[in-house]
ModelCIF file with pLDDT and N, C-alpha, C, O atoms, coordinates in Angstrom:
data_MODEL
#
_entry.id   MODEL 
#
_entity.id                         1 
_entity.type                       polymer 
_entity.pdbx_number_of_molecules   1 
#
_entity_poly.entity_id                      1 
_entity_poly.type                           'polypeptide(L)' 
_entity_poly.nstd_linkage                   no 
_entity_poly.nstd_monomer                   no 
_entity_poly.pdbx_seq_one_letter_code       
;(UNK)(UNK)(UNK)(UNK)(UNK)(UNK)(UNK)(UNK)(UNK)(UNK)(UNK)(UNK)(UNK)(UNK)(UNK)(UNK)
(UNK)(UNK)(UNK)(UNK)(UNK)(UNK)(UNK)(UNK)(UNK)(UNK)(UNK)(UNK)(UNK)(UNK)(UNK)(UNK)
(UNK)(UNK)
;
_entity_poly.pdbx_seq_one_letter_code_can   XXXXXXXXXXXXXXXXXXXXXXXXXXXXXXXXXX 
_entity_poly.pdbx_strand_id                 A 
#
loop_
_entity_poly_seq.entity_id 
_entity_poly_seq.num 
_entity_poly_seq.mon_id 
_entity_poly_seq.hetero 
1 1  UNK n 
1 2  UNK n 
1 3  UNK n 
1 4  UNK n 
1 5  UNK n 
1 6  UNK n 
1 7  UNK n 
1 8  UNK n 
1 9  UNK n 
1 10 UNK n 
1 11 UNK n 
1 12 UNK n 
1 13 UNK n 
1 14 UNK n 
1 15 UNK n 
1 16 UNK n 
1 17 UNK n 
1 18 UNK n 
1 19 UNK n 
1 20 UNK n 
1 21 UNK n 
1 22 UNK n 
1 23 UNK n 
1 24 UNK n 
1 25 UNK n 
1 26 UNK n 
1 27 UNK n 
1 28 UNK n 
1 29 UNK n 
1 30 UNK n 
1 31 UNK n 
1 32 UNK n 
1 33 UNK n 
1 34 UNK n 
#
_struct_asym.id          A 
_struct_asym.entity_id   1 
#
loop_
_ma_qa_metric.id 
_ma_qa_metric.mode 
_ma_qa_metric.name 
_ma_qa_metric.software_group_id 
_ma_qa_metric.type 
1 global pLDDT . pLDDT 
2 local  pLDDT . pLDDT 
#
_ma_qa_metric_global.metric_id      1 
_ma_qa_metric_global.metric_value   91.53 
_ma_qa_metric_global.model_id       1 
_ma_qa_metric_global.ordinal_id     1 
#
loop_
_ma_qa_metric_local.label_asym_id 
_ma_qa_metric_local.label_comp_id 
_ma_qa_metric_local.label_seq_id 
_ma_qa_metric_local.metric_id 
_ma_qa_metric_local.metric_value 
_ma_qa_metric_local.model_id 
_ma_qa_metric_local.ordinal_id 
A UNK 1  2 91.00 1 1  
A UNK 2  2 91.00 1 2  
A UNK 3  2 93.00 1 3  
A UNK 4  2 93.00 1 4  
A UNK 5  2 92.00 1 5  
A UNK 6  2 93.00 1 6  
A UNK 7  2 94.00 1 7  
A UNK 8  2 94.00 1 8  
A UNK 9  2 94.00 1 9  
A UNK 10 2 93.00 1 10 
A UNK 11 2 93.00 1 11 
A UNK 12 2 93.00 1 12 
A UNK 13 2 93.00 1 13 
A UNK 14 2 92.00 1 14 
A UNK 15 2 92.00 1 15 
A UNK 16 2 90.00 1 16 
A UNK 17 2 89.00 1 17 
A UNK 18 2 90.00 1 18 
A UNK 19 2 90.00 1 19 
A UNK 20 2 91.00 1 20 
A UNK 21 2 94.00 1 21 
A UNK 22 2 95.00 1 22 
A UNK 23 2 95.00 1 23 
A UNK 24 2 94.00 1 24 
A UNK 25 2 94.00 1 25 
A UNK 26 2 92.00 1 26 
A UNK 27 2 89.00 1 27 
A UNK 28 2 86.00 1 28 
A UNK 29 2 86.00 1 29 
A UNK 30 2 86.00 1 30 
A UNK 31 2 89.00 1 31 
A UNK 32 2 90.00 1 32 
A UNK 33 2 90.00 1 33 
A UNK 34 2 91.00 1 34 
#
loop_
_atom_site.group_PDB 
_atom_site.id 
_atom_site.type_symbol 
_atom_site.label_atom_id 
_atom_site.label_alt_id 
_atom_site.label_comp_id 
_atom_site.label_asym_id 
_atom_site.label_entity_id 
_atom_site.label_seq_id 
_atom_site.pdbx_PDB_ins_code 
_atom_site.Cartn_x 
_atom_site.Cartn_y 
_atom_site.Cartn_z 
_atom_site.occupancy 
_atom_site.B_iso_or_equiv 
_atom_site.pdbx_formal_charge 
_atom_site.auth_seq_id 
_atom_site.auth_comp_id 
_atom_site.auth_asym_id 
_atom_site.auth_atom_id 
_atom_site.pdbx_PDB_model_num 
ATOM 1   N N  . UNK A 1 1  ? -11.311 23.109 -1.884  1.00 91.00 ? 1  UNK A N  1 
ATOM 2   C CA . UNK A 1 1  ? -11.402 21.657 -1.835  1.00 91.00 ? 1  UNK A CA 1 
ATOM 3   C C  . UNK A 1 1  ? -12.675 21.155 -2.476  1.00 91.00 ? 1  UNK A C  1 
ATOM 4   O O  . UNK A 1 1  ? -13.760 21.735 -2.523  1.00 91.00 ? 1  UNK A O  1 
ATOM 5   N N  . UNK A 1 2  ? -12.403 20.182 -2.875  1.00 91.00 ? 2  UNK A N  1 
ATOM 6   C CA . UNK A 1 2  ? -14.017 19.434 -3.462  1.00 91.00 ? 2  UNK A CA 1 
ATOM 7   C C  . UNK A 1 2  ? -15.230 19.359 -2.452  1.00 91.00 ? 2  UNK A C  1 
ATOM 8   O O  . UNK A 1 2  ? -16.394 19.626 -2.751  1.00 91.00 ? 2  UNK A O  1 
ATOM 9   N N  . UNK A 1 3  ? -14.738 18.918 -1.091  1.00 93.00 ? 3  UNK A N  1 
ATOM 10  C CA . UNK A 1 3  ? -16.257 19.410 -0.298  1.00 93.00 ? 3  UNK A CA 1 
ATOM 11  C C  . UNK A 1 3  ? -16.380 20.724 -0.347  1.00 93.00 ? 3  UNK A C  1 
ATOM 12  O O  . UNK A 1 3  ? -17.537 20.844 -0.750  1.00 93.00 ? 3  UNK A O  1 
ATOM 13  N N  . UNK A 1 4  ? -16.068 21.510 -0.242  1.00 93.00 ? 4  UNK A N  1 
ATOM 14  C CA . UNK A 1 4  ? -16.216 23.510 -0.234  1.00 93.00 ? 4  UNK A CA 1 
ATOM 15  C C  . UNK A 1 4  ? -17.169 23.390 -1.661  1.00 93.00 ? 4  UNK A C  1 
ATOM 16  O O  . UNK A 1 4  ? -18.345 23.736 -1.771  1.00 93.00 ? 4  UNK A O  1 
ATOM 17  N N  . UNK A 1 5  ? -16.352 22.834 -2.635  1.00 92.00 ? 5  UNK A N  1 
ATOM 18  C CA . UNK A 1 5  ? -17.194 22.842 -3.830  1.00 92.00 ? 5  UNK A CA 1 
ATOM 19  C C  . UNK A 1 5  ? -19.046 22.530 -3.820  1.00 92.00 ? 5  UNK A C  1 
ATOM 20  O O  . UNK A 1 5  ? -20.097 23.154 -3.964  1.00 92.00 ? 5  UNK A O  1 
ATOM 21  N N  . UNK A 1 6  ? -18.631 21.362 -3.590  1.00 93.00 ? 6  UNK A N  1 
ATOM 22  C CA . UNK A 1 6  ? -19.641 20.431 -3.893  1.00 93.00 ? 6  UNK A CA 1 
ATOM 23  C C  . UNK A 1 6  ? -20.861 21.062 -2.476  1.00 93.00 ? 6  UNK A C  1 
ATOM 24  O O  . UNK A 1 6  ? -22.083 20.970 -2.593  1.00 93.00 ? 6  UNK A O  1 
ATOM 25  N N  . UNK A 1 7  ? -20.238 21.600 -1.376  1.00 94.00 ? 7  UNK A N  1 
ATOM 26  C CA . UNK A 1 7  ? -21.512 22.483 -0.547  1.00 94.00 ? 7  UNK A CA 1 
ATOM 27  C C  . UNK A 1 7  ? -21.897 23.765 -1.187  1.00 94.00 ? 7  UNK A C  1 
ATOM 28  O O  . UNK A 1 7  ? -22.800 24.400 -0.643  1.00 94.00 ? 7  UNK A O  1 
ATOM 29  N N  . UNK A 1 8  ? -21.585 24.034 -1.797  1.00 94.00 ? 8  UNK A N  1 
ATOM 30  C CA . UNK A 1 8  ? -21.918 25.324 -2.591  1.00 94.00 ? 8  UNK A CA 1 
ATOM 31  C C  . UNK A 1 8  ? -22.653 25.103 -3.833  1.00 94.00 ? 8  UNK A C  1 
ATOM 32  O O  . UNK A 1 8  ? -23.511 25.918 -4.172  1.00 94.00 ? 8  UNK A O  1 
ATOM 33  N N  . UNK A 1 9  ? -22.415 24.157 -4.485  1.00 94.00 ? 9  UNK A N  1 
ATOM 34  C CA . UNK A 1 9  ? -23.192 23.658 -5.732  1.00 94.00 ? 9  UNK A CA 1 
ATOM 35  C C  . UNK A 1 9  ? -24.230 23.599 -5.151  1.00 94.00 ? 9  UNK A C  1 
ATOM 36  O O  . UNK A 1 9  ? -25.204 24.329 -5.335  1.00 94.00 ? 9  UNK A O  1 
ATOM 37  N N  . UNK A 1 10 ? -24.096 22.469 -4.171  1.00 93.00 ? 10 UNK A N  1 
ATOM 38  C CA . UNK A 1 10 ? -25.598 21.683 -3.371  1.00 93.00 ? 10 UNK A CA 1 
ATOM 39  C C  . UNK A 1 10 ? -26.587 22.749 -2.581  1.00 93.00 ? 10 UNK A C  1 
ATOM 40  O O  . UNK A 1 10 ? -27.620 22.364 -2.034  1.00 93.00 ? 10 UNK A O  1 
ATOM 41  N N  . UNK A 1 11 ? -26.139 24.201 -2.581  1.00 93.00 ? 11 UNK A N  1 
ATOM 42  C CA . UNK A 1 11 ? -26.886 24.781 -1.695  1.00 93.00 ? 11 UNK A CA 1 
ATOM 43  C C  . UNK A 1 11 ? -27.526 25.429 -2.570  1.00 93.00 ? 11 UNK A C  1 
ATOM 44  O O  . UNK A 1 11 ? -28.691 25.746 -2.331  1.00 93.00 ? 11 UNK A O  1 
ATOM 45  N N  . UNK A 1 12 ? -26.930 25.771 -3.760  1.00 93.00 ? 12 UNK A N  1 
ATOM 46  C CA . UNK A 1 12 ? -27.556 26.507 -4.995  1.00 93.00 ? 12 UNK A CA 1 
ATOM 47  C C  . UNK A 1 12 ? -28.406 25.803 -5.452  1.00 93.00 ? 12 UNK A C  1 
ATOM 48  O O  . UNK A 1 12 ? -29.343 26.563 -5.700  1.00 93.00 ? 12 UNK A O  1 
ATOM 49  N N  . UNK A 1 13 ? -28.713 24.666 -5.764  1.00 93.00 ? 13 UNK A N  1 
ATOM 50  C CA . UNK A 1 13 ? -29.278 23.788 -6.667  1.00 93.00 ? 13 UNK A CA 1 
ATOM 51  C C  . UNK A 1 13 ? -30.337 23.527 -5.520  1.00 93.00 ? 13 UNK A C  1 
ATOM 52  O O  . UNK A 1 13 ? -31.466 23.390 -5.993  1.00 93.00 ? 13 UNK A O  1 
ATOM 53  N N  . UNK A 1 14 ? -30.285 23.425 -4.183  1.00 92.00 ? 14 UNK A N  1 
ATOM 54  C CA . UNK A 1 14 ? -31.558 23.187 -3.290  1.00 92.00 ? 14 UNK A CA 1 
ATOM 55  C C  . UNK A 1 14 ? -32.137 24.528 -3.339  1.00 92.00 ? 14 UNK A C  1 
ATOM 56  O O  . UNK A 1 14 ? -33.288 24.752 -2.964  1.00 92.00 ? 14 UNK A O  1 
ATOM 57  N N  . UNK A 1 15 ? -31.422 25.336 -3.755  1.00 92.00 ? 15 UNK A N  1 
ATOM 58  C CA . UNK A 1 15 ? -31.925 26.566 -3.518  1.00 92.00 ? 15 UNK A CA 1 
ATOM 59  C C  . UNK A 1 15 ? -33.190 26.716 -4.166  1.00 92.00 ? 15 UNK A C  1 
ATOM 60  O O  . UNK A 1 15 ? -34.016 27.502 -3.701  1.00 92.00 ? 15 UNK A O  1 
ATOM 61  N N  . UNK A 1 16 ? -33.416 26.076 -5.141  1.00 90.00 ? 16 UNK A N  1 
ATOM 62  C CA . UNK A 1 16 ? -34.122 26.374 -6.467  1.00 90.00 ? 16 UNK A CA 1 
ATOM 63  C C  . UNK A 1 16 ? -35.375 25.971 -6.081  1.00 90.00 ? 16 UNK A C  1 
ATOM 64  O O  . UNK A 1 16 ? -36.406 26.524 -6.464  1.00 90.00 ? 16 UNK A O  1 
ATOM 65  N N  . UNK A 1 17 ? -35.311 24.616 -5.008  1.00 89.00 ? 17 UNK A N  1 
ATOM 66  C CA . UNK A 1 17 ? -36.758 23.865 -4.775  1.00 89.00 ? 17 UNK A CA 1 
ATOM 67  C C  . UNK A 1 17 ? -36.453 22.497 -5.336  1.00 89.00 ? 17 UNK A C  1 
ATOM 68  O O  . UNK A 1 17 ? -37.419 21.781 -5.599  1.00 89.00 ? 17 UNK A O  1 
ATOM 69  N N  . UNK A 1 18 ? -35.123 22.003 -5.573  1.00 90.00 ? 18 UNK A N  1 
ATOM 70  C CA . UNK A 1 18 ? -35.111 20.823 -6.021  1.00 90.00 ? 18 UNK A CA 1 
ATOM 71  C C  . UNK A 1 18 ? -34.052 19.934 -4.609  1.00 90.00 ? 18 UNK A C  1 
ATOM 72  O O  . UNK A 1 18 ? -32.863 20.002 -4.297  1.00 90.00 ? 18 UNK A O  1 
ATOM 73  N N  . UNK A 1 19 ? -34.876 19.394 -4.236  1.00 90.00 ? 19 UNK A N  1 
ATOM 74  C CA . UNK A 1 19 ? -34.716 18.114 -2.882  1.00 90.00 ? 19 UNK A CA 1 
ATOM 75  C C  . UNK A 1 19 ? -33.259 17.339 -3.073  1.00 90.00 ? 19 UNK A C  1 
ATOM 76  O O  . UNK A 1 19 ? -32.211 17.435 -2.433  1.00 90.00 ? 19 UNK A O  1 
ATOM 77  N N  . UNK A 1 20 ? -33.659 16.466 -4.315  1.00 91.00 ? 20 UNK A N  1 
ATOM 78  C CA . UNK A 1 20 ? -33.089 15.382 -4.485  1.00 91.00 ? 20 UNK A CA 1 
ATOM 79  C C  . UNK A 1 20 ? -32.042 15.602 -5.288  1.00 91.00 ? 20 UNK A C  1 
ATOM 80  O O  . UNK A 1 20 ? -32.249 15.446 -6.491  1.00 91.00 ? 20 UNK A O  1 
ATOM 81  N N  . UNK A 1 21 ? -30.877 15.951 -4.911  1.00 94.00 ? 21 UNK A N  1 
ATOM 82  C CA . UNK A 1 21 ? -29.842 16.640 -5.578  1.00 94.00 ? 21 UNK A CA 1 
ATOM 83  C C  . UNK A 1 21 ? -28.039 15.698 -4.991  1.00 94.00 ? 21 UNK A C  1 
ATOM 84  O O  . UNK A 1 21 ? -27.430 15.786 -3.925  1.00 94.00 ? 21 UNK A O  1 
ATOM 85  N N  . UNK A 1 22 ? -27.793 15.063 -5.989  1.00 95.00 ? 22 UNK A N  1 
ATOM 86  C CA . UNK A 1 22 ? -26.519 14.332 -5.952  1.00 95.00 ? 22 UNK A CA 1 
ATOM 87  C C  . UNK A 1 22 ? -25.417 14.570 -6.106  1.00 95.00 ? 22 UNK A C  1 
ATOM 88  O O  . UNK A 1 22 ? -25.488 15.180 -7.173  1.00 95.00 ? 22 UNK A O  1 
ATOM 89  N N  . UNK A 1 23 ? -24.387 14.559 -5.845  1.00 95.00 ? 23 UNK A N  1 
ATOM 90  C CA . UNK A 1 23 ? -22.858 14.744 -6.612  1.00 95.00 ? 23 UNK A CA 1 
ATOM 91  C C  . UNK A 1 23 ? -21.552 13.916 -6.268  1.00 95.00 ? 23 UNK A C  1 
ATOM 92  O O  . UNK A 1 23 ? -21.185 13.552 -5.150  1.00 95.00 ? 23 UNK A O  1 
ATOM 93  N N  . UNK A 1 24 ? -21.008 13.729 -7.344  1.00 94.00 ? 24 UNK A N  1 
ATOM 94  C CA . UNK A 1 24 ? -19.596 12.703 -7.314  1.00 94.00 ? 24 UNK A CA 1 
ATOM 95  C C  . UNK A 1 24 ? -19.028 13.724 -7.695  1.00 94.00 ? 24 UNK A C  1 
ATOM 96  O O  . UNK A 1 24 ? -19.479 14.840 -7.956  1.00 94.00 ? 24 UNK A O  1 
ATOM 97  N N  . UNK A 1 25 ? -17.748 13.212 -7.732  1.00 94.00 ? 25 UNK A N  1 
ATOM 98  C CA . UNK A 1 25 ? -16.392 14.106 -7.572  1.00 94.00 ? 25 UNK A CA 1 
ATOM 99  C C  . UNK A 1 25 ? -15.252 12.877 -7.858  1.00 94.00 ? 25 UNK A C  1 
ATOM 100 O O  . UNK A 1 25 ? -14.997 12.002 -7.030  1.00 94.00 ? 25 UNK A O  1 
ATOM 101 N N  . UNK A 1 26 ? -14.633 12.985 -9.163  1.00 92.00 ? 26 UNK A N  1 
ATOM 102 C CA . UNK A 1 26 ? -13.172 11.822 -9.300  1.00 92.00 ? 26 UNK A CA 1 
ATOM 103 C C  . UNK A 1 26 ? -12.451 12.020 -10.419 1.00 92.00 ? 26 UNK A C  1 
ATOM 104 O O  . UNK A 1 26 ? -12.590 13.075 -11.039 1.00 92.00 ? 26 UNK A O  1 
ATOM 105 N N  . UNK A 1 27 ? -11.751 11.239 -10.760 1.00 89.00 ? 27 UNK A N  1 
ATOM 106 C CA . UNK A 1 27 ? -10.818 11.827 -11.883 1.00 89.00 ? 27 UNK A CA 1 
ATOM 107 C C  . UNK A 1 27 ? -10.783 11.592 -13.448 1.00 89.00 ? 27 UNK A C  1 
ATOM 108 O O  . UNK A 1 27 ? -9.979  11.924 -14.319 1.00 89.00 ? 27 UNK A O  1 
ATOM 109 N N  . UNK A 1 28 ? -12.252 10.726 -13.463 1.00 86.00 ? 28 UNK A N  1 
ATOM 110 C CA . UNK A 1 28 ? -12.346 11.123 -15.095 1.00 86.00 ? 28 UNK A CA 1 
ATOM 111 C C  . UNK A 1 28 ? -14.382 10.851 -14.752 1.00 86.00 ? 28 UNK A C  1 
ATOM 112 O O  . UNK A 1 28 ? -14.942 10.523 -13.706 1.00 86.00 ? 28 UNK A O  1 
ATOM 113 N N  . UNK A 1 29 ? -14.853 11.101 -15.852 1.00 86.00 ? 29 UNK A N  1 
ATOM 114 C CA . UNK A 1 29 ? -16.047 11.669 -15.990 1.00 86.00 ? 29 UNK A CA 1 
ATOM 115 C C  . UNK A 1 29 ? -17.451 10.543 -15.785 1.00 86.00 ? 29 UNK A C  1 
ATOM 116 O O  . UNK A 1 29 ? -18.645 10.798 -15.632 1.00 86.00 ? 29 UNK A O  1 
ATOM 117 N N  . UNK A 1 30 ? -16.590 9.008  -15.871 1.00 86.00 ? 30 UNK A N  1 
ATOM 118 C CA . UNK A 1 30 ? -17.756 7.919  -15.635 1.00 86.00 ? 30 UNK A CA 1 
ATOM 119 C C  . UNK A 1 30 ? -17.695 7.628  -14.163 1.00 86.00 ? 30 UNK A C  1 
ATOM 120 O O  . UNK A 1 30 ? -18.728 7.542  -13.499 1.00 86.00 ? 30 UNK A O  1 
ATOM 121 N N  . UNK A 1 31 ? -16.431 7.466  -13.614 1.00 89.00 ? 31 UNK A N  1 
ATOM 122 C CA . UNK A 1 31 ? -16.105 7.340  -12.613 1.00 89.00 ? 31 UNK A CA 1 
ATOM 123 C C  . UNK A 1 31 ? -17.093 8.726  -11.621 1.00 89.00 ? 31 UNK A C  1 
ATOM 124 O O  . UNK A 1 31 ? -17.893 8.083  -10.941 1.00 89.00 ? 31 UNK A O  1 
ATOM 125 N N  . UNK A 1 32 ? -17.244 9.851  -11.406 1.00 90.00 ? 32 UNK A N  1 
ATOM 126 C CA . UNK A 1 32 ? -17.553 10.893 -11.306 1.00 90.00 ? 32 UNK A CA 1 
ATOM 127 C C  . UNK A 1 32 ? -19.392 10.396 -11.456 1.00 90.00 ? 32 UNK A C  1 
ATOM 128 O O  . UNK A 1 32 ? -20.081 10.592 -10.455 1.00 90.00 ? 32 UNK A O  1 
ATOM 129 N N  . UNK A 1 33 ? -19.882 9.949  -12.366 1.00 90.00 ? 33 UNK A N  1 
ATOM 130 C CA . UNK A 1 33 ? -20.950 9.657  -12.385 1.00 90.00 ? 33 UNK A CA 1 
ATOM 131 C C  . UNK A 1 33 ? -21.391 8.542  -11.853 1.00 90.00 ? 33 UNK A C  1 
ATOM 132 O O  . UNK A 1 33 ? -22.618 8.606  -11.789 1.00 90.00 ? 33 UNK A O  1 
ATOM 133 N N  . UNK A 1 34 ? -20.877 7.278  -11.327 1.00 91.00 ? 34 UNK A N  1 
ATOM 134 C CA . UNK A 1 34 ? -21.220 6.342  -10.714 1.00 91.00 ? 34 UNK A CA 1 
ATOM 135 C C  . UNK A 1 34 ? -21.220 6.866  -9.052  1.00 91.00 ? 34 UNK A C  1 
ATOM 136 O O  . UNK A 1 34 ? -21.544 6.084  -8.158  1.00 91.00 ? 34 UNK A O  1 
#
């Protein structure tokens, strides 16, 4: 599922030392970024 996803991205990417870490999820790529 997209949350399973998106906690796994987010744990990697905090992993690194970076805090402030965002993510969308939708069905085309602007949408996804807003």
């Amino acid at each position: 599922g997209d949350e399973e996803a998106c906690a796994v991205l987010l744990e990697a990417v905090v992993g690194l030392g970076v805090r402030d870490v965002r993510l969308g999820v939708a069905d085309d790529l602007f949408t996804a970024e807003q």
